[in-house]
N, C-alpha and C. Protein backbone atom coordinates (compact mmCIF):
# COMPACT_ATOMS: atom_id res chain seq x y z
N UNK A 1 113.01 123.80 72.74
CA UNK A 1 112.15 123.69 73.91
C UNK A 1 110.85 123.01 73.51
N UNK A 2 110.44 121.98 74.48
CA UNK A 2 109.21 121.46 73.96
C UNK A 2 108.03 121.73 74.46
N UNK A 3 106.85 121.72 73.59
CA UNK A 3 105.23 122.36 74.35
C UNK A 3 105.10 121.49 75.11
N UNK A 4 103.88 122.41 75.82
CA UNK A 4 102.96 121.82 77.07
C UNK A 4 102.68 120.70 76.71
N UNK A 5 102.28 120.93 75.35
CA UNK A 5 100.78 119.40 74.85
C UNK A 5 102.49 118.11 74.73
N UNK A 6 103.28 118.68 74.26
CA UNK A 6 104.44 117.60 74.00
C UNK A 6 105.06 116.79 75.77
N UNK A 7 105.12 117.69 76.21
CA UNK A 7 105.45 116.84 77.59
C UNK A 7 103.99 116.51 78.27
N UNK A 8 102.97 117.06 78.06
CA UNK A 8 102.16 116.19 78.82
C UNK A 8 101.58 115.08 77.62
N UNK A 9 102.06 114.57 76.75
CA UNK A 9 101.83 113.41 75.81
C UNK A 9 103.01 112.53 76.45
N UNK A 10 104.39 113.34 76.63
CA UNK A 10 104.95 112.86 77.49
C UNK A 10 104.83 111.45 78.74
N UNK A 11 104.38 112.32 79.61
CA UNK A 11 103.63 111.67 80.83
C UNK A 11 102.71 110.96 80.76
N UNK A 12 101.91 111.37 79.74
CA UNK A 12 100.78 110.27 79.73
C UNK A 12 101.44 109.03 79.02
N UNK A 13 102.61 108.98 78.12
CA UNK A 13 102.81 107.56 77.78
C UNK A 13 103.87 106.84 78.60
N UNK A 14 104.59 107.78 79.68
CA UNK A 14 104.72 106.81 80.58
C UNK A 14 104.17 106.31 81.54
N UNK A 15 103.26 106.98 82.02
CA UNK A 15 102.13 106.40 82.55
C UNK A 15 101.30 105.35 82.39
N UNK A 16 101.08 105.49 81.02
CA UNK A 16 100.13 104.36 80.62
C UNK A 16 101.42 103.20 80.08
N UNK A 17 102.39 103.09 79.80
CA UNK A 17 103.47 102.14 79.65
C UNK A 17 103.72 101.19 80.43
N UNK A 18 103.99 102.24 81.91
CA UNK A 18 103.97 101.58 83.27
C UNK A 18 102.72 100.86 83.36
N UNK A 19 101.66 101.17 83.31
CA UNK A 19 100.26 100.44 83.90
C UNK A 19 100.00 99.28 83.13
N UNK A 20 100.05 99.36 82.07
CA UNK A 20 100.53 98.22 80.94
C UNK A 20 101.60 97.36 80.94
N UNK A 21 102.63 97.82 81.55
CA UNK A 21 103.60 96.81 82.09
C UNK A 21 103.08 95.93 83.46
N UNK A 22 102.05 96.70 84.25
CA UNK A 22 102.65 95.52 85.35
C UNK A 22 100.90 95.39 85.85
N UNK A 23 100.36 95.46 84.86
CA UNK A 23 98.60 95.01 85.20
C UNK A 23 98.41 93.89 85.79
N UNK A 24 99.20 93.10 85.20
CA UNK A 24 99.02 91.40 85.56
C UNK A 24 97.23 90.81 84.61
N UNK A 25 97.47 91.26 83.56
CA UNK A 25 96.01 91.22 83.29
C UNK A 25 94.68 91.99 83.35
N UNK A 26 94.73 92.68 84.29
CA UNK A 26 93.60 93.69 84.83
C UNK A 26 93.27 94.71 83.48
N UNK A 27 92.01 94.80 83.82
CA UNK A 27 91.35 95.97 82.92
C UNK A 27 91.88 97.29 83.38
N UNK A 28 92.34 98.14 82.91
CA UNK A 28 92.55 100.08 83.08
C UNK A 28 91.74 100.76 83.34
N UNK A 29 91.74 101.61 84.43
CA UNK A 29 90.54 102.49 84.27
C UNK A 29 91.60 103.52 83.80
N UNK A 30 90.76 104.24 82.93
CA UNK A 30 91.69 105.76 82.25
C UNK A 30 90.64 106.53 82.20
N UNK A 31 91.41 107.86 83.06
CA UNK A 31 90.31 108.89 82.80
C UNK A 31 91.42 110.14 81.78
N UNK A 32 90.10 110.73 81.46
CA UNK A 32 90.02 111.95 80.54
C UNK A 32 89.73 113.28 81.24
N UNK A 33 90.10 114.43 81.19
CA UNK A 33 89.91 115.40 81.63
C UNK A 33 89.82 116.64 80.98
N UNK A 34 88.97 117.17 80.35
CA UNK A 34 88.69 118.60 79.84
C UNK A 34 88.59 119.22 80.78
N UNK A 35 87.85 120.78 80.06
CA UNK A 35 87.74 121.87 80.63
C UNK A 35 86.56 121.91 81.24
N UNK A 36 86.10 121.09 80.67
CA UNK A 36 84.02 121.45 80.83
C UNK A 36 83.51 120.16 81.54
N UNK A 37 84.30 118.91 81.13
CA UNK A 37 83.45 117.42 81.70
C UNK A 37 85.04 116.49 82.08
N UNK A 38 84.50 115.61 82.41
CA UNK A 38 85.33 114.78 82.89
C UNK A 38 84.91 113.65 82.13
N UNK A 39 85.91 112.15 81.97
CA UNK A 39 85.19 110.77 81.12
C UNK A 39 86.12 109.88 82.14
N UNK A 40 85.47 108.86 81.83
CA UNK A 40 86.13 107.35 82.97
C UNK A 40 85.95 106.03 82.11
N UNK A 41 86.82 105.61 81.91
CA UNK A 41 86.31 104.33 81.01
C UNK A 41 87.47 103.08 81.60
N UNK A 42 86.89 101.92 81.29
CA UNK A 42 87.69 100.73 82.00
C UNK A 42 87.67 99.99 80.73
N UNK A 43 89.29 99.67 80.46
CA UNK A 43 89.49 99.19 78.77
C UNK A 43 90.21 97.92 79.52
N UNK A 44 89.82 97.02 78.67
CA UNK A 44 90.44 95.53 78.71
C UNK A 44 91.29 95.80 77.60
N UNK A 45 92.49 95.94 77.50
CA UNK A 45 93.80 95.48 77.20
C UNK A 45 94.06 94.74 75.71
N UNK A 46 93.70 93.41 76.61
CA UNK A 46 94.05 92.29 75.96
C UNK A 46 93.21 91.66 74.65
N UNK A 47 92.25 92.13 74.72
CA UNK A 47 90.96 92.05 73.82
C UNK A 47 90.70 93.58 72.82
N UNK A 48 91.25 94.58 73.66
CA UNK A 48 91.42 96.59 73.01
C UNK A 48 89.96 96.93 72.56
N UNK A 49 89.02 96.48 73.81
CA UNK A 49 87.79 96.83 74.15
C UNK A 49 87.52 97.52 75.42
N UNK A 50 86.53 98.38 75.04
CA UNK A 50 85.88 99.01 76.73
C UNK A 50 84.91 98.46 76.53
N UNK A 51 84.90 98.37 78.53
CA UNK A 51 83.93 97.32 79.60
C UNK A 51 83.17 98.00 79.76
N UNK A 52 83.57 99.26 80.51
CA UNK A 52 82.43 100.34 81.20
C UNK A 52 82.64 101.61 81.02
N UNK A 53 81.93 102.59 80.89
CA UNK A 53 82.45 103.85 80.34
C UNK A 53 81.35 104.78 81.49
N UNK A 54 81.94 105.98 81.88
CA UNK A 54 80.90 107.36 82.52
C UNK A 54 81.77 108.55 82.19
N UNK A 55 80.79 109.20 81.95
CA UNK A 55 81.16 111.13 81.95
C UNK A 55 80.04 112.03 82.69
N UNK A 56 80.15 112.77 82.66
CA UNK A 56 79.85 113.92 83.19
C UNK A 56 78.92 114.51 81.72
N UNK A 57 78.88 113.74 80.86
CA UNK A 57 77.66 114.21 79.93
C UNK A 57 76.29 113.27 79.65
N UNK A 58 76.74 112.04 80.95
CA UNK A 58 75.77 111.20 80.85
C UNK A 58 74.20 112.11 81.06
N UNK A 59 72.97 111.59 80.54
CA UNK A 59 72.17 112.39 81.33
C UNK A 59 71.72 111.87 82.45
N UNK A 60 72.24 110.47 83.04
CA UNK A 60 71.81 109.97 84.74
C UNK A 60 72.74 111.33 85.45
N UNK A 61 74.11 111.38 84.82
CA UNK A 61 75.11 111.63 85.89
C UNK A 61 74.66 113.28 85.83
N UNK A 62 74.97 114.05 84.47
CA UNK A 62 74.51 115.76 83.66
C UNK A 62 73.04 116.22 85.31
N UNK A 63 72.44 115.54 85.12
CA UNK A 63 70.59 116.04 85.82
C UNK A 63 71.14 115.87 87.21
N UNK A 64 72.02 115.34 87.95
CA UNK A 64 72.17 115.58 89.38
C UNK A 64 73.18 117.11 89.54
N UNK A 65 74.13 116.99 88.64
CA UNK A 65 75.58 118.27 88.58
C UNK A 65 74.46 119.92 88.00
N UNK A 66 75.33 120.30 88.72
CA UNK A 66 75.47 122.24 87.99
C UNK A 66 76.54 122.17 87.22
N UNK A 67 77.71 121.48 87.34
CA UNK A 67 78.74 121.76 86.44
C UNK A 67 79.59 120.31 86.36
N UNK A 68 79.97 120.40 85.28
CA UNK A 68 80.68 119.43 84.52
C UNK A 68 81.95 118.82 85.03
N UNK A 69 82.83 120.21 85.16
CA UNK A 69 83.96 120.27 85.50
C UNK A 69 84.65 120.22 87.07
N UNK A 70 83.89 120.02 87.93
CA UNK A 70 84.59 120.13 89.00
C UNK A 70 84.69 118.98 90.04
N UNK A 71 85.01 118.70 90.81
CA UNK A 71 85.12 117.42 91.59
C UNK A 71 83.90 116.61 92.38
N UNK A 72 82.95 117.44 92.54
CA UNK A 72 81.22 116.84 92.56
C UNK A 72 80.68 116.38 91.67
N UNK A 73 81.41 116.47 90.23
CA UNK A 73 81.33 116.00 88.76
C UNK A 73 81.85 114.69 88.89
N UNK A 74 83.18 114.72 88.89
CA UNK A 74 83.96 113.69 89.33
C UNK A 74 83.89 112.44 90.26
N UNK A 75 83.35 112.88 91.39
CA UNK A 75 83.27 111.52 92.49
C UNK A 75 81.54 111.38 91.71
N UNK A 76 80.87 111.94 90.71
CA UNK A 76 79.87 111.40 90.35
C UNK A 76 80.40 110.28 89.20
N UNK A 77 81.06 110.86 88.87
CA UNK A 77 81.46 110.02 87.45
C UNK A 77 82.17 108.09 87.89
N UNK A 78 83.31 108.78 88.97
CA UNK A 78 83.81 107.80 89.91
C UNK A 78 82.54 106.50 90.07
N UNK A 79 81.35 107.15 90.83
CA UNK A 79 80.57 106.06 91.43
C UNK A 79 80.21 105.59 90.49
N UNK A 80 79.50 106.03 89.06
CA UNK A 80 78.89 105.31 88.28
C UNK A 80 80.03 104.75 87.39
N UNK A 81 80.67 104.89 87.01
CA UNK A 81 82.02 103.98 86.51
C UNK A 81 81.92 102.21 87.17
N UNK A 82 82.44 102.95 88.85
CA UNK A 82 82.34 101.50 89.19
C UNK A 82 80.87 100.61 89.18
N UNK A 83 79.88 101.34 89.02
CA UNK A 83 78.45 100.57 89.34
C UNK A 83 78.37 99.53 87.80
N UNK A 84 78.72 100.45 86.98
CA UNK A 84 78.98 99.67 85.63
C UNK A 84 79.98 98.90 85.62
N UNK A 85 80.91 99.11 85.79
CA UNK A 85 82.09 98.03 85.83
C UNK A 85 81.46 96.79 86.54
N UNK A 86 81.42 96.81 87.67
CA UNK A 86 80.84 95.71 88.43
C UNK A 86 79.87 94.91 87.59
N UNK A 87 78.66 95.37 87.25
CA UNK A 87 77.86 94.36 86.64
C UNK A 87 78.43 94.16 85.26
N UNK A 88 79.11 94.93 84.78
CA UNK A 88 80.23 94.05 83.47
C UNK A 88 81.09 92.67 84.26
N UNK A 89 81.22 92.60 85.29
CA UNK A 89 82.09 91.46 85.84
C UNK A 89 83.64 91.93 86.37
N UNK A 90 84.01 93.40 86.33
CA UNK A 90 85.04 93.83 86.56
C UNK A 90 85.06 94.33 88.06
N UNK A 91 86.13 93.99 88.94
CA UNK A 91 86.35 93.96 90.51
C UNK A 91 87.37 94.58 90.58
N UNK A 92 88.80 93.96 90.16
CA UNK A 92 89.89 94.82 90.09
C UNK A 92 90.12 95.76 89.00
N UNK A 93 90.58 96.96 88.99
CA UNK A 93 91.23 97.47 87.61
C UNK A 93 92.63 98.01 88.02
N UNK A 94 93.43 98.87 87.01
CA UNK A 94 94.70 99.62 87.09
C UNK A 94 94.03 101.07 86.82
N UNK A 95 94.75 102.07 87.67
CA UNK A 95 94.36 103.02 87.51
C UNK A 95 94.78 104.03 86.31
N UNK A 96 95.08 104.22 85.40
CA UNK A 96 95.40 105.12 84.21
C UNK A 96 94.68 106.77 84.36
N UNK A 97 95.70 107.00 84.95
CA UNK A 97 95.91 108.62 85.42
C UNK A 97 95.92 109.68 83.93
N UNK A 98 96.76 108.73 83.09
CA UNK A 98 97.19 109.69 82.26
C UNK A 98 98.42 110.75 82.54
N UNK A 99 98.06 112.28 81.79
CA UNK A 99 99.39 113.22 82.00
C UNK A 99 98.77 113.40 83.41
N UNK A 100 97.58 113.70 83.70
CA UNK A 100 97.32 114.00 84.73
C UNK A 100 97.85 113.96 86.27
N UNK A 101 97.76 115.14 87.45
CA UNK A 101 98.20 114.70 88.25
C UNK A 101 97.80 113.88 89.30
N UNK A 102 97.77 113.64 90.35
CA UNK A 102 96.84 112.80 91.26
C UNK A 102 96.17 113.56 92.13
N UNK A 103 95.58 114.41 91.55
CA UNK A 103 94.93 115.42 92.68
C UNK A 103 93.61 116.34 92.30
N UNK A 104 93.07 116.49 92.86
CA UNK A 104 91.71 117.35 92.45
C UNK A 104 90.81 116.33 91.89
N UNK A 105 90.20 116.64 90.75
CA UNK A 105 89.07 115.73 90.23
C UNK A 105 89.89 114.57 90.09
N UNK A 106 90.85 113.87 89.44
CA UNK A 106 91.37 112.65 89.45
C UNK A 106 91.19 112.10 90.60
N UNK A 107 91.89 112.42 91.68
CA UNK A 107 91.97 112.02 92.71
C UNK A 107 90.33 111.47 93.16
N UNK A 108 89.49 112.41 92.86
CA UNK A 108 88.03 112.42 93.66
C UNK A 108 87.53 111.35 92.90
N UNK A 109 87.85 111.32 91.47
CA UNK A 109 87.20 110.25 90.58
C UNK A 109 87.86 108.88 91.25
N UNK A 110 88.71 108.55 91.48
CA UNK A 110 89.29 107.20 92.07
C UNK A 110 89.30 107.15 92.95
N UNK A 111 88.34 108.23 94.14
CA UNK A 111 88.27 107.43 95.58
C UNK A 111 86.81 107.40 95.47
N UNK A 112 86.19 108.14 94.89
CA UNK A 112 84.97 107.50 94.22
C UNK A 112 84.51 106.04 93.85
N UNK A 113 85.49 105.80 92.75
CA UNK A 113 85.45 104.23 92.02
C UNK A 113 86.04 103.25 93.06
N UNK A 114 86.94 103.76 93.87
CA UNK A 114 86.63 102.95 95.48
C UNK A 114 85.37 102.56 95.36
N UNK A 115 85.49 103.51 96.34
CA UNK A 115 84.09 103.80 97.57
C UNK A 115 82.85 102.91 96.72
N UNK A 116 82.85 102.78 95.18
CA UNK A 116 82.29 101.79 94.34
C UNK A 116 82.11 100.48 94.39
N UNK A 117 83.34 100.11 94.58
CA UNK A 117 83.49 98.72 94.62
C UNK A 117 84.90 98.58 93.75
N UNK A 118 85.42 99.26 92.89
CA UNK A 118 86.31 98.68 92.30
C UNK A 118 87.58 98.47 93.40
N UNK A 119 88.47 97.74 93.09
CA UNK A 119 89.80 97.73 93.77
C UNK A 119 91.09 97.96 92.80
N UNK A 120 91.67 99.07 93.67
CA UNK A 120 92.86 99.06 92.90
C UNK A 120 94.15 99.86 93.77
């Protein structure tokens, strides 16, 4: 029988396999998800550099939140992701979910990075 951490390493590499298969070029946004903070970063690929990076330990993003972890964390992290991306020159990205599911803070973080400007 295999662990938690083994199937959700699982998912996350088909996930990110898929998004890597059919980018067409586009930068990734991949988020991270702990217990305590959330992270957002937009990696160019093709070059195996990050463009733009936000967490929830920034101190712009930390001084507005009470907490790290929850989805007011998240659509914070979301907006400033895309505000950075943008003036890096990035418009479109792929979304990189990870094991993660599409719901709760994920979810809030990428209608966030919408509502930003990014497209995806």
């Amino acid at each position: 029988m295999k662990t938690t951490k083994q199937l959700f390493n699982r998912r996350a590499q088909r996930t990110r396999g898929n998004v890597k298969k059919n980018n067409s070029g586009r930068p990734r946004l991949a988020v991270f998800r702990s217990g305590k903070h959330i992270y957002a970063q937009v990696i160019d690929d093709v070059s195996g550099s990050t463009v733009a990076a936000a967490s929830s330990i920034d101190k712009d993003v930390r001084a507005k939140l009470k907490n790290g972890a929850n989805v007011d964390a998240a659509t914070e992290v979301g907006k400033v992701v895309a505000e950075r991306a943008k003036k890096a020159g990035v418009e479109t990205v792929v979304f990189d979910r990870g094991g993660y599911l599409y719901h709760g803070r994920v979810k809030a973080l990428a209608e966030a990075a919408r509502e930003g400007g990014l497209s995806f």
